[in-house]
Protein backbone atom coordinates (compact mmCIF):
# COMPACT_ATOMS: atom_id res chain seq x y z
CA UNK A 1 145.11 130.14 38.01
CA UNK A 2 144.72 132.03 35.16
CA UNK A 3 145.51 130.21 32.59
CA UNK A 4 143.23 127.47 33.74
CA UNK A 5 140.14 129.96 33.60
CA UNK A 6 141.24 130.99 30.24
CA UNK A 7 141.45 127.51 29.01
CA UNK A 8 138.20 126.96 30.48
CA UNK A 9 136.58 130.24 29.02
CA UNK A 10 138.06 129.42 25.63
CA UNK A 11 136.65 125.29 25.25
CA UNK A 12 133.57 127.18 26.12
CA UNK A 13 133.68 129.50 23.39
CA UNK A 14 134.81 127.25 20.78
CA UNK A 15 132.40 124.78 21.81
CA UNK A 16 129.68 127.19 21.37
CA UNK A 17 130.66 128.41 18.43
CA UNK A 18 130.57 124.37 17.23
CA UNK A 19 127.21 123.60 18.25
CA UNK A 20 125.69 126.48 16.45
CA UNK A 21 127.31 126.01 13.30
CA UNK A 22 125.73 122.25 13.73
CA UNK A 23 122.72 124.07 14.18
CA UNK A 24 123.01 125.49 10.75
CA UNK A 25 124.03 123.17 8.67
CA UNK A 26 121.36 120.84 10.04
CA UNK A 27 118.91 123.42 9.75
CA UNK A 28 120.48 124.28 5.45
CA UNK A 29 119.79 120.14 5.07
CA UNK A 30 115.62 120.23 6.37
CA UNK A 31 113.36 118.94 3.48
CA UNK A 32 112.42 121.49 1.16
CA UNK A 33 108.98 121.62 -0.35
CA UNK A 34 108.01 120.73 -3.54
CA UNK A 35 108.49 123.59 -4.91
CA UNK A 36 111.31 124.65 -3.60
CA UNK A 37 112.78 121.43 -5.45
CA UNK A 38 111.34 122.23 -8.57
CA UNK A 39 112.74 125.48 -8.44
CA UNK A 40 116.40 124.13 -7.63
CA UNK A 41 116.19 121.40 -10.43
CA UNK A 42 114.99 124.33 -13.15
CA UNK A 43 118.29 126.53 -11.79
CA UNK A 44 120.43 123.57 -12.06
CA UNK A 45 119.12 122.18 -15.81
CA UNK A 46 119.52 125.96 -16.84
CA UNK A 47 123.28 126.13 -15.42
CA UNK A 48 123.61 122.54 -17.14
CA UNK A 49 122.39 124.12 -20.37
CA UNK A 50 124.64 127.00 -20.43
CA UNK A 51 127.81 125.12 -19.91
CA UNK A 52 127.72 122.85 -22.66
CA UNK A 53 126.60 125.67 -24.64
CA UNK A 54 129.85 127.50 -23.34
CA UNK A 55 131.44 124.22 -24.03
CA UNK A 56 130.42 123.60 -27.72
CA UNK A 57 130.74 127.11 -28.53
CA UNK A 58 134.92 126.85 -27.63
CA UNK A 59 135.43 123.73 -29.50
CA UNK A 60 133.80 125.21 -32.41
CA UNK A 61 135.93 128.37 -31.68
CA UNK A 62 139.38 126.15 -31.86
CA UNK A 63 138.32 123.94 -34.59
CA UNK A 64 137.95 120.87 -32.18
CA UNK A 65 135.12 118.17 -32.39
């Protein structure tokens, strides 16, 4: 009898514990606002910018193209 209360006790646990990490990733997916996407696009052409820059810089380094 045990066991089956355990078994029972754990689905609900785990099942819990699925439903609110559903929560959160649905919630981390909402739209954002404009400017929140501005923001994210300036971030990401910066990052862009640095790792060819990175890039370039190691070729030159090593004499490659």
């Amino acid at each position: 009898m045990l066991d089956i209360i355990s078994m029972i006790t754990l689905i609900i646990v785990f099942s819990s514990f699925a439903t609110f990490m559903m929560l959160i990733i649905i919630g981390g997916n909402m739209d954002k606002s404009k400017e929140e996407q501005r923001l994210e696009d300036e971030e990401q052409m910066e990052y862009l910018r640095q790792y060819r820059e990175k890039k370039l810089n190691k070729k030159r380094k090593f004499g490659g193209k």
